[in-house]
C-alpha atoms as a PDB file:
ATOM      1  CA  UNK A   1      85.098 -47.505  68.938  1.00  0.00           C
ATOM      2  CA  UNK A   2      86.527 -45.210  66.794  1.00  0.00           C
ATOM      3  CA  UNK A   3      89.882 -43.432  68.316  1.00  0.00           C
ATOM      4  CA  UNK A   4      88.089 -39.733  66.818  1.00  0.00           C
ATOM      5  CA  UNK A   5      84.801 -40.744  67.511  1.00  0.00           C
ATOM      6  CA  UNK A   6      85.575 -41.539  71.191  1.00  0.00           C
ATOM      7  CA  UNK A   7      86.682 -37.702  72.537  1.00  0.00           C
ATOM      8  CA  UNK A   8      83.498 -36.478  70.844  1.00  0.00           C
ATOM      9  CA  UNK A   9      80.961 -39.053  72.742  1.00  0.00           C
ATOM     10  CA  UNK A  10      82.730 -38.540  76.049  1.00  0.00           C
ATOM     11  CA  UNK A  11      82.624 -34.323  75.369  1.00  0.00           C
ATOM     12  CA  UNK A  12      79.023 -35.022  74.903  1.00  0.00           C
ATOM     13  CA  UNK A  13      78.365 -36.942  77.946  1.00  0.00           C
ATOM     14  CA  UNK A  14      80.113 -34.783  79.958  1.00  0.00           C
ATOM     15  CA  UNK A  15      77.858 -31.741  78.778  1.00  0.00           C
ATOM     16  CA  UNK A  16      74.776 -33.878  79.035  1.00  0.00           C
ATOM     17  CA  UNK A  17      75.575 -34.572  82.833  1.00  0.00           C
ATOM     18  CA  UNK A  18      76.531 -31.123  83.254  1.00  0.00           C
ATOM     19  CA  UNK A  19      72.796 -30.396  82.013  1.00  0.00           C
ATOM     20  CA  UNK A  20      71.115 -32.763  84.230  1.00  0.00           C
ATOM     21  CA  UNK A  21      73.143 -31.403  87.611  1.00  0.00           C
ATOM     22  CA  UNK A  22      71.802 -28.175  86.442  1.00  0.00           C
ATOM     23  CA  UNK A  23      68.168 -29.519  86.223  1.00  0.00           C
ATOM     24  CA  UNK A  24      68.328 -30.698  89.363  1.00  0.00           C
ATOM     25  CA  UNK A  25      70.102 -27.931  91.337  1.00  0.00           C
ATOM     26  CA  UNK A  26      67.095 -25.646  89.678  1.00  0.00           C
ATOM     27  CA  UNK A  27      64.500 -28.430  89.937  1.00  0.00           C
ATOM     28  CA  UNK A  28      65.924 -28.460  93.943  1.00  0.00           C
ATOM     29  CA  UNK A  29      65.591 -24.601  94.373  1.00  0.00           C
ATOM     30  CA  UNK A  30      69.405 -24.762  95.609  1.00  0.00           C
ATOM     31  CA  UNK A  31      70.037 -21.062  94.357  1.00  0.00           C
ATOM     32  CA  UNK A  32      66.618 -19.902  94.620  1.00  0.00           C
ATOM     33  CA  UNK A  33      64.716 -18.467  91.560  1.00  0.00           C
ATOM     34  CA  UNK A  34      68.355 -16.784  90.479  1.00  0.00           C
ATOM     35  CA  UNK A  35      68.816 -20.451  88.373  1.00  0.00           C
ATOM     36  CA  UNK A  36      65.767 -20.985  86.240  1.00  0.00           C
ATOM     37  CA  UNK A  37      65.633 -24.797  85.049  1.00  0.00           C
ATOM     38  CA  UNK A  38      67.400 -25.579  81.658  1.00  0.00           C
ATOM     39  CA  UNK A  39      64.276 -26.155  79.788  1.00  0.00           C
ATOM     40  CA  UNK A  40      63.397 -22.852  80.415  1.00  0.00           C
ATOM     41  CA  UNK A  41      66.253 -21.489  79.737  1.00  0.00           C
ATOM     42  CA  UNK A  42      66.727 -23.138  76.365  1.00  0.00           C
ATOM     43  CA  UNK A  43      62.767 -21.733  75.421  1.00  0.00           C
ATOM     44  CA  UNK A  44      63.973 -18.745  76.080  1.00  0.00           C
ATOM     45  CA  UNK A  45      66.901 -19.025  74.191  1.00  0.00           C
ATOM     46  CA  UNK A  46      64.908 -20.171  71.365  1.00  0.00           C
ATOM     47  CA  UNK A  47      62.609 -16.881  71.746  1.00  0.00           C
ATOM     48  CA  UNK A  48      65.880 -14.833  71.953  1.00  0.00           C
ATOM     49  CA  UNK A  49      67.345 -16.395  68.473  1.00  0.00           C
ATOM     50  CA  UNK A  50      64.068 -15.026  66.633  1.00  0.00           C
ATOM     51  CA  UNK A  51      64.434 -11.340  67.621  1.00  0.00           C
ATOM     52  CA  UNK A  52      66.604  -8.855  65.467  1.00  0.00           C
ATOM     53  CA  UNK A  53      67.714  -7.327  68.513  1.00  0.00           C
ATOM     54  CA  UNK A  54      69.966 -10.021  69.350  1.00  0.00           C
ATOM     55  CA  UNK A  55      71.316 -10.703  66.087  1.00  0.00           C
ATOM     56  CA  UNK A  56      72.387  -6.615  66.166  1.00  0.00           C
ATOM     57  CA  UNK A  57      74.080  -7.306  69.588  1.00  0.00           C
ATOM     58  CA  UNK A  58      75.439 -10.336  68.332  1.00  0.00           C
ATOM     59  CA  UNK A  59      76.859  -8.472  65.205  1.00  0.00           C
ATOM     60  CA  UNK A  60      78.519  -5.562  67.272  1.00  0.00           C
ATOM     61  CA  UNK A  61      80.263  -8.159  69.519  1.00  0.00           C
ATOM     62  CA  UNK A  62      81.546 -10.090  66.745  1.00  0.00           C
ATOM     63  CA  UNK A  63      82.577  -6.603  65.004  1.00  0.00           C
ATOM     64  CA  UNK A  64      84.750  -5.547  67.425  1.00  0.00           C
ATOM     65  CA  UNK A  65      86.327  -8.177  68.956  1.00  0.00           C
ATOM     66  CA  UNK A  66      87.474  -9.317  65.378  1.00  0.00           C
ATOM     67  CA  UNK A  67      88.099  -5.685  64.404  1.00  0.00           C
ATOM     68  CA  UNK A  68      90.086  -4.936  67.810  1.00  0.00           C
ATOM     69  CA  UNK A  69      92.050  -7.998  67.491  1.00  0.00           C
ATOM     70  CA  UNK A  70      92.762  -7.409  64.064  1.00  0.00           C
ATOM     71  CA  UNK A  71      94.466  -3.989  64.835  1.00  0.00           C
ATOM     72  CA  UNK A  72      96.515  -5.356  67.555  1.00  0.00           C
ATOM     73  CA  UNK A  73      97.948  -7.598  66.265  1.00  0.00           C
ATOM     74  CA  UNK A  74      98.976  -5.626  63.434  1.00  0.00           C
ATOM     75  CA  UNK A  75     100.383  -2.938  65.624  1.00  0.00           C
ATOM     76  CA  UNK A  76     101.537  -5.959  68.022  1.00  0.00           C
ATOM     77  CA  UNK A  77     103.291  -7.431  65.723  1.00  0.00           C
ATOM     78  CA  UNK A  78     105.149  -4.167  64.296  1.00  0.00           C
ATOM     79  CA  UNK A  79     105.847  -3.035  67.660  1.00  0.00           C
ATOM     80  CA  UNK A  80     106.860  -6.385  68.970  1.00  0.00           C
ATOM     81  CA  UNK A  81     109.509  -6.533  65.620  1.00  0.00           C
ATOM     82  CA  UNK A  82     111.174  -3.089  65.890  1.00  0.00           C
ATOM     83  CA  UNK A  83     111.437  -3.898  69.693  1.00  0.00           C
ATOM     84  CA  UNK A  84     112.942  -7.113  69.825  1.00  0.00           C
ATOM     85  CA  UNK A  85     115.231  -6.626  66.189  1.00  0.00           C
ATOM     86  CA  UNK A  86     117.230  -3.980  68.386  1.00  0.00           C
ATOM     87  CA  UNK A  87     118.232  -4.989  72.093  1.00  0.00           C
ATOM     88  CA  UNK A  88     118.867  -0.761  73.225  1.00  0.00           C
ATOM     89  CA  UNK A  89     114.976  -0.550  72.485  1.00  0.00           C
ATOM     90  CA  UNK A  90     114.882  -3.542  74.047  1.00  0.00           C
ATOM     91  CA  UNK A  91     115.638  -2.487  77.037  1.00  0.00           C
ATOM     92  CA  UNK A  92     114.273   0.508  77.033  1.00  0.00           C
ATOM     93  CA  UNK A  93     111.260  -0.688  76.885  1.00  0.00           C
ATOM     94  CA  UNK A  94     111.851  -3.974  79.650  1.00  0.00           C
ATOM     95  CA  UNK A  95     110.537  -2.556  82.588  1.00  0.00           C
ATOM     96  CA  UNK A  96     106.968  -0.298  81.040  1.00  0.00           C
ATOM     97  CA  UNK A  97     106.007  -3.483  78.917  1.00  0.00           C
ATOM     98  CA  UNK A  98     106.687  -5.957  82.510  1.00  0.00           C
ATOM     99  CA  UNK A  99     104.527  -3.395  84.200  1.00  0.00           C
ATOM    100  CA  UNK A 100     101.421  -2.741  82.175  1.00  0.00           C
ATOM    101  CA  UNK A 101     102.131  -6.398  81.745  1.00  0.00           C
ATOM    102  CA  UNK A 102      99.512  -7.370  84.980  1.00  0.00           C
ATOM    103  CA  UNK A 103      97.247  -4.759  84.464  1.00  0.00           C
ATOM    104  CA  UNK A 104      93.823  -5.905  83.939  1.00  0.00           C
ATOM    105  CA  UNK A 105      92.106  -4.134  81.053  1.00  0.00           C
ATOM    106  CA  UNK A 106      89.190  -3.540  83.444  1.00  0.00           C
ATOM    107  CA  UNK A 107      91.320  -1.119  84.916  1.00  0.00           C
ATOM    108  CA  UNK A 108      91.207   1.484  83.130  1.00  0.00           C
ATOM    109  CA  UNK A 109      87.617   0.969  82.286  1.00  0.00           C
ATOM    110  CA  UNK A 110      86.461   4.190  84.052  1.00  0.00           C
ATOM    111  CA  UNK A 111      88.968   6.400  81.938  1.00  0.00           C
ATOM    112  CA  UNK A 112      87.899   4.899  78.704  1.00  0.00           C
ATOM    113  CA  UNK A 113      84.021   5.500  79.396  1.00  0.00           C
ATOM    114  CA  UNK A 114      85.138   9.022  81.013  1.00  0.00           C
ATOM    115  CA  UNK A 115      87.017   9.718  77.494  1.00  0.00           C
ATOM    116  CA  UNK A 116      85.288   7.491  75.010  1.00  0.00           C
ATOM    117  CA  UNK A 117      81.660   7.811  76.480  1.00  0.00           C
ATOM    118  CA  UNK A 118      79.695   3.964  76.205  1.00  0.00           C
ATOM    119  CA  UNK A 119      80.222   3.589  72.658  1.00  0.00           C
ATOM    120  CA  UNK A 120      82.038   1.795  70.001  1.00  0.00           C
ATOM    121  CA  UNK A 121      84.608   3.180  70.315  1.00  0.00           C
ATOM    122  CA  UNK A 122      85.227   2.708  73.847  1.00  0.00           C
ATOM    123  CA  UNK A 123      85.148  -1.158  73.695  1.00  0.00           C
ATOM    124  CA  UNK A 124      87.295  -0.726  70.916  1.00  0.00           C
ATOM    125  CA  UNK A 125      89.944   0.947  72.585  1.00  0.00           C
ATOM    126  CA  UNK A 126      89.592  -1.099  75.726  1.00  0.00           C
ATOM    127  CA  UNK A 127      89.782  -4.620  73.455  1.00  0.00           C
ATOM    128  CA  UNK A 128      92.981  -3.613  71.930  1.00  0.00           C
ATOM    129  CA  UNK A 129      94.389  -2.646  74.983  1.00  0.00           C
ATOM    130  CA  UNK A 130      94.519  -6.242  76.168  1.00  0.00           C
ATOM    131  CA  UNK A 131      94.789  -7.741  73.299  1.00  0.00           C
ATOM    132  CA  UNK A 132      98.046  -5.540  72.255  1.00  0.00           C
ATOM    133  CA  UNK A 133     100.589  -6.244  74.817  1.00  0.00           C
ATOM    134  CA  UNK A 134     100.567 -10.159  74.870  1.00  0.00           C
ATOM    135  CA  UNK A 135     100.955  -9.902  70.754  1.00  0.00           C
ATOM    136  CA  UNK A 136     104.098  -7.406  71.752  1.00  0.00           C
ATOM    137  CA  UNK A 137     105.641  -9.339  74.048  1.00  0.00           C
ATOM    138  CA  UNK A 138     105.426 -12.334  72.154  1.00  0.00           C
ATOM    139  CA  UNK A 139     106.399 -11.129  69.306  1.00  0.00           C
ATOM    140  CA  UNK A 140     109.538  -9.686  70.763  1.00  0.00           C
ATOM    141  CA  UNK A 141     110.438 -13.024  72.142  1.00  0.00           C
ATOM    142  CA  UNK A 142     110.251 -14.801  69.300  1.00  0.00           C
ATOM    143  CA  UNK A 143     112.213 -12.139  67.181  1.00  0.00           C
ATOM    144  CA  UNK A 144     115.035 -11.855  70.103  1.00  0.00           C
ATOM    145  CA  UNK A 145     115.378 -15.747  70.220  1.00  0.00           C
ATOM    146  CA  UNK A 146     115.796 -16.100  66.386  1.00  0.00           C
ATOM    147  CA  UNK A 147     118.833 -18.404  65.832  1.00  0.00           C
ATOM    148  CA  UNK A 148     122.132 -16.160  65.336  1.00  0.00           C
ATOM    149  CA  UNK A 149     123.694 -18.984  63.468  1.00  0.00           C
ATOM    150  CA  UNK A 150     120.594 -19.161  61.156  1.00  0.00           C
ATOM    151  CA  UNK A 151     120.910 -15.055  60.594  1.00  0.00           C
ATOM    152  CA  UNK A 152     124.354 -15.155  60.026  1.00  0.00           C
ATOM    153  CA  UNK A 153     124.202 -17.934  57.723  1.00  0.00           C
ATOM    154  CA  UNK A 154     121.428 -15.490  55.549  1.00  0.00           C
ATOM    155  CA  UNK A 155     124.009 -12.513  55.755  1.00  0.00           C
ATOM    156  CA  UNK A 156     126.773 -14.321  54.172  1.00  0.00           C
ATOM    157  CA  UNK A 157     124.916 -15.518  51.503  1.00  0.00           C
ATOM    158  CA  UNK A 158     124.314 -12.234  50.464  1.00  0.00           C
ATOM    159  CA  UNK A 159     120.502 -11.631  52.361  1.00  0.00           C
ATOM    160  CA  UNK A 160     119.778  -8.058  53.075  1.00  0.00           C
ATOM    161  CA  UNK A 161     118.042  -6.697  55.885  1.00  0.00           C
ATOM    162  CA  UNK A 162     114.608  -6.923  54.831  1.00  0.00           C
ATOM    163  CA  UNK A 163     115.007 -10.590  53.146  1.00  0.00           C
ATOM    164  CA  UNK A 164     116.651 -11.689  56.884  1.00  0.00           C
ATOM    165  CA  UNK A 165     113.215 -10.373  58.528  1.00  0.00           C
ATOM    166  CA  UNK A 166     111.132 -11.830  56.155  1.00  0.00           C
ATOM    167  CA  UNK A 167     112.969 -15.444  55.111  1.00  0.00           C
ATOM    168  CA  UNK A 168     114.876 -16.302  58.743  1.00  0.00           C
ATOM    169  CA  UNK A 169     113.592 -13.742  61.747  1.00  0.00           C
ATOM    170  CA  UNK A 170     109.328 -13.692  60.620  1.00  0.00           C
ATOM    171  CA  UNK A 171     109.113 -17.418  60.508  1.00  0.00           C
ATOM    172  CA  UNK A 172     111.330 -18.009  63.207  1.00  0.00           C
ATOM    173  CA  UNK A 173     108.751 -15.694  65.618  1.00  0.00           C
ATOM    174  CA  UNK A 174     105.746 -16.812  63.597  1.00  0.00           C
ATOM    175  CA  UNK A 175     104.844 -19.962  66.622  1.00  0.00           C
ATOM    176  CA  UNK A 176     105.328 -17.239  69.655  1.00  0.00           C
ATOM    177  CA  UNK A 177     102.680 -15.241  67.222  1.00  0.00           C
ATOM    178  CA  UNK A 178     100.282 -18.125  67.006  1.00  0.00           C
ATOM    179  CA  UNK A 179      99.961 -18.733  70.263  1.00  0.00           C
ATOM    180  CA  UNK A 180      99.674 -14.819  70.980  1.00  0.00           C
ATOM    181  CA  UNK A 181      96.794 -15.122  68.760  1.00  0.00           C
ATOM    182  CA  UNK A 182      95.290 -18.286  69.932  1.00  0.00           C
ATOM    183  CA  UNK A 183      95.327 -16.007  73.778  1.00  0.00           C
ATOM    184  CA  UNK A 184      94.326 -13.035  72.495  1.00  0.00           C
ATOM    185  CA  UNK A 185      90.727 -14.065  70.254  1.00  0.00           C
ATOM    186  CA  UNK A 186      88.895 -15.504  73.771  1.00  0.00           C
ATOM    187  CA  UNK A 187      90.116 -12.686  75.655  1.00  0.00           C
ATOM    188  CA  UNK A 188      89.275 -10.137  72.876  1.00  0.00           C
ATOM    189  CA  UNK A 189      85.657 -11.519  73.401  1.00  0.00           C
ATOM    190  CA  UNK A 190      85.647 -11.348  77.132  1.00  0.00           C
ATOM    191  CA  UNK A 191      87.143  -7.739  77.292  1.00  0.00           C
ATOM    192  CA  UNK A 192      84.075  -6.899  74.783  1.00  0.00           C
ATOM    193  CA  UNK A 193      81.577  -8.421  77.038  1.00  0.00           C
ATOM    194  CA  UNK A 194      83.195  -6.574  80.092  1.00  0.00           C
ATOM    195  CA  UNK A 195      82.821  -3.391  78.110  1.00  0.00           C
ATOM    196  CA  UNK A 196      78.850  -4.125  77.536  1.00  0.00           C
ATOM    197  CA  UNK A 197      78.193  -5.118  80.674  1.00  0.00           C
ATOM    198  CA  UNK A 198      80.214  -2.754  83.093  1.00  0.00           C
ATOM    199  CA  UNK A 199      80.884   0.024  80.751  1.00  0.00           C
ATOM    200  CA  UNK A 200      77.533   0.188  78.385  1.00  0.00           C
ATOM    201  CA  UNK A 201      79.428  -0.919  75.501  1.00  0.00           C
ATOM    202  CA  UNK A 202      77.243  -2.393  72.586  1.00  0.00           C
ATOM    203  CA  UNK A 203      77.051  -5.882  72.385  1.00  0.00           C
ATOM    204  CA  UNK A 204      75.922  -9.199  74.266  1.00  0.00           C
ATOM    205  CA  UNK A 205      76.945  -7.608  77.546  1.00  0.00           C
ATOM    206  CA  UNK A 206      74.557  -4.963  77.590  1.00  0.00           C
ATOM    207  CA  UNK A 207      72.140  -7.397  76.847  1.00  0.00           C
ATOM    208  CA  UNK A 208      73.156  -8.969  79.822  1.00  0.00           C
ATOM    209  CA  UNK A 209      72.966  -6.157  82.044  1.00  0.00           C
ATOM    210  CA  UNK A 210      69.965  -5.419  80.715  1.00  0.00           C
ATOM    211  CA  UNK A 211      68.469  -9.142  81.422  1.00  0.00           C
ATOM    212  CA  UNK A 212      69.670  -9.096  85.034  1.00  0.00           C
ATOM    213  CA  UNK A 213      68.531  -5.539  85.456  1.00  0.00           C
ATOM    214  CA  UNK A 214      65.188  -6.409  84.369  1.00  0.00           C
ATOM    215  CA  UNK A 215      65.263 -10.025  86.348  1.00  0.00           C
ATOM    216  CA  UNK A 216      65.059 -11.747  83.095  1.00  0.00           C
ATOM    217  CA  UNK A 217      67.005 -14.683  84.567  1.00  0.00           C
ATOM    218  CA  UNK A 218      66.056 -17.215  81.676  1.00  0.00           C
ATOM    219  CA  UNK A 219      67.457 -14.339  78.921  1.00  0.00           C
ATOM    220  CA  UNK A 220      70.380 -13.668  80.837  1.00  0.00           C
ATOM    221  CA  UNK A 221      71.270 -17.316  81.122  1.00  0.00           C
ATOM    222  CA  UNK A 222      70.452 -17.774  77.222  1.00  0.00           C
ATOM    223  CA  UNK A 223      72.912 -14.905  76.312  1.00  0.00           C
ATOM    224  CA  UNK A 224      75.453 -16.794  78.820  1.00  0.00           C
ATOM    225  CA  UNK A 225      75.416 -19.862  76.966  1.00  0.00           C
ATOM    226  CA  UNK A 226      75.601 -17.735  73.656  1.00  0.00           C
ATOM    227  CA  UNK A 227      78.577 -16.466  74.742  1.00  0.00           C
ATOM    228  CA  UNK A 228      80.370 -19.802  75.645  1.00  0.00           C
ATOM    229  CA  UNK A 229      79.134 -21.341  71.808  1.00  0.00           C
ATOM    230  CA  UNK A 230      80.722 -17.900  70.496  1.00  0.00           C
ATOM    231  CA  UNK A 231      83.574 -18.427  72.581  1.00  0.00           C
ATOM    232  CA  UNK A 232      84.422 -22.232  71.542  1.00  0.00           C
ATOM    233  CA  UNK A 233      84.296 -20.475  67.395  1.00  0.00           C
ATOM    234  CA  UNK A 234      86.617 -18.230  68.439  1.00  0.00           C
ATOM    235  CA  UNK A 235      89.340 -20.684  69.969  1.00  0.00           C
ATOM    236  CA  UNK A 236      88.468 -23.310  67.180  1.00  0.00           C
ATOM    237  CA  UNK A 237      89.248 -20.784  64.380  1.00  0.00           C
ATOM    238  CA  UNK A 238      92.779 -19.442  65.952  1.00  0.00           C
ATOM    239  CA  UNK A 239      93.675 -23.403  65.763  1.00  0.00           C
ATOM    240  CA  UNK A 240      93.122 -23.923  62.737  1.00  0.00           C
ATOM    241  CA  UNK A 241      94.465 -20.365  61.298  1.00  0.00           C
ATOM    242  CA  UNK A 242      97.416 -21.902  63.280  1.00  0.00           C
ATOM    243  CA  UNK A 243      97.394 -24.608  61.770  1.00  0.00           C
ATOM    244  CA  UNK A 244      97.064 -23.910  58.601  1.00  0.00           C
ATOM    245  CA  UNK A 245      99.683 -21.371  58.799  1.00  0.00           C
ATOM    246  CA  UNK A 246     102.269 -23.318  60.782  1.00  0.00           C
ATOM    247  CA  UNK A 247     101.505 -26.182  58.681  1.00  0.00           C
ATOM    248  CA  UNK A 248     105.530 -26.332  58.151  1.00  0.00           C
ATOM    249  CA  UNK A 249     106.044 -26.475  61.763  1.00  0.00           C
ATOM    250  CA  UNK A 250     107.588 -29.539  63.632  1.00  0.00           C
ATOM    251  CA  UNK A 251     104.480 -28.943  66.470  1.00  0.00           C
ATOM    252  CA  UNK A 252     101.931 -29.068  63.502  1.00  0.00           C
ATOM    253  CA  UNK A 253     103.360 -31.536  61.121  1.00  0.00           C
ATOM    254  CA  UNK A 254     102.124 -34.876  62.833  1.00  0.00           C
ATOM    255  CA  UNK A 255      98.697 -33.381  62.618  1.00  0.00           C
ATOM    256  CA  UNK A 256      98.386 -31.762  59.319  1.00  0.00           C
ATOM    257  CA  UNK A 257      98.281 -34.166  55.954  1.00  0.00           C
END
């Protein structure tokens, strides 16, 4: 068999017994009528993909979790540079970046509906909220742990400032960057969902709400599984911007021809 065709059959036998458990746990009325059977589900699924409705949720999920993301880690990355390129801001900002650090951005869900109202705008603010700080910290690290040698080497050969950042302290942080990225595009997802589904947010999670509310098991299932396909694009795409970005990178070399 195939060394590249072997993961893929045993992915796909795992989700087809993963199917069949649920068939039978449904089948078996082991959670009641909360856990419709997956034929059902997947007709209802089917009925779901055909309505414009959930292509316009689908949209304003997609919008701004990329949109969100996008912004953080723009404004993670700046932040994360200034901070970690000077060690007094460093330090200065230690202990407030080590304490929002935990905080879930579920949190301060109530204040951003109180402020924000269940809009766009809300989710928006709420996504880059957890999105930012990983991308900060991250990016400070990598910044802070940039070879001295390797600096100094670029300042006596005449580098200024802004050619150090770019040529020896940017590539240097670029890998802690990646994998702030590669963390960041699920959870910007999630953090949307959350925001449609506790705070009214547009998007798949007020469809869900709206499915359970409504005891639309089979829908809200349908939207579930949506949500994990969506999910699996997301992480695949990070890897391979990753890739294709660290393509110079000892971790990426043995994989990228």
């Amino acid at each position: 068999m195939n060394q590249s065709t072997k993961p893929m059959l045993l992915s796909a036998a795992g989700v087809a017994a993963a199917l069949l458990v649920w068939q039978l746990m449904a089948v078996g009325k082991v959670a009641g009528e909360a856990l419709p059977p997956v034929t059902t589900v997947f007709a209802a699924l089917f009925t779901t993909l055909g309505t414009g409705a959930f292509w316009s949720s689908l949209g304003a999920t997609v919008g701004i979790s990329l949109l969100a993301l996008a912004l953080s880690a723009v404004a993670g990355v700046v932040l994360g540079i200034l901070i970690g390129s000077f060690d007094p801001v460093r330090y200065a900002t230690l202990a407030v970046l080590e304490f929002l650090k935990p905080v879930p951005p579920i949190v301060i869900l109530p204040l951003a509906v109180l402020v924000f109202g269940p809009t766009q705008e809300m989710s928006l603010f709420l996504v880059a909220f957890g999105c930012l700080l990983p991308i900060v910290m991250q990016t400070v690290d990598g910044v802070h742990g940039t070879d001295p040698v390797a600096r100094d080497t670029a300042r006596s050969y005449g580098l200024k400032s802004p050619e150090i950042l770019f040529r020896v302290v940017l590539p240097s942080a670029m890998p802690y960057i990646g994998t702030a990225m590669r963390v960041a595009a699920p959870a910007a997802l999630v953090i949307t969902v959350v925001a449609g589904l506790l705070g009214g947010g547009p998007g798949l999670g007020q469809s869900i709400y709206q499915a359970q509310s409504g005891g639309d098991y089979a829908s809200l299932y349908a939207l579930v599984i949506v949500l994990g396909v969506l999910g699996l694009i997301f992480q695949g795409a990070t890897r391979a911007a990753e890739r294709r970005a660290l393509h110079w990178h000892q971790s990426f070399r043995e994989v990228v021809h």
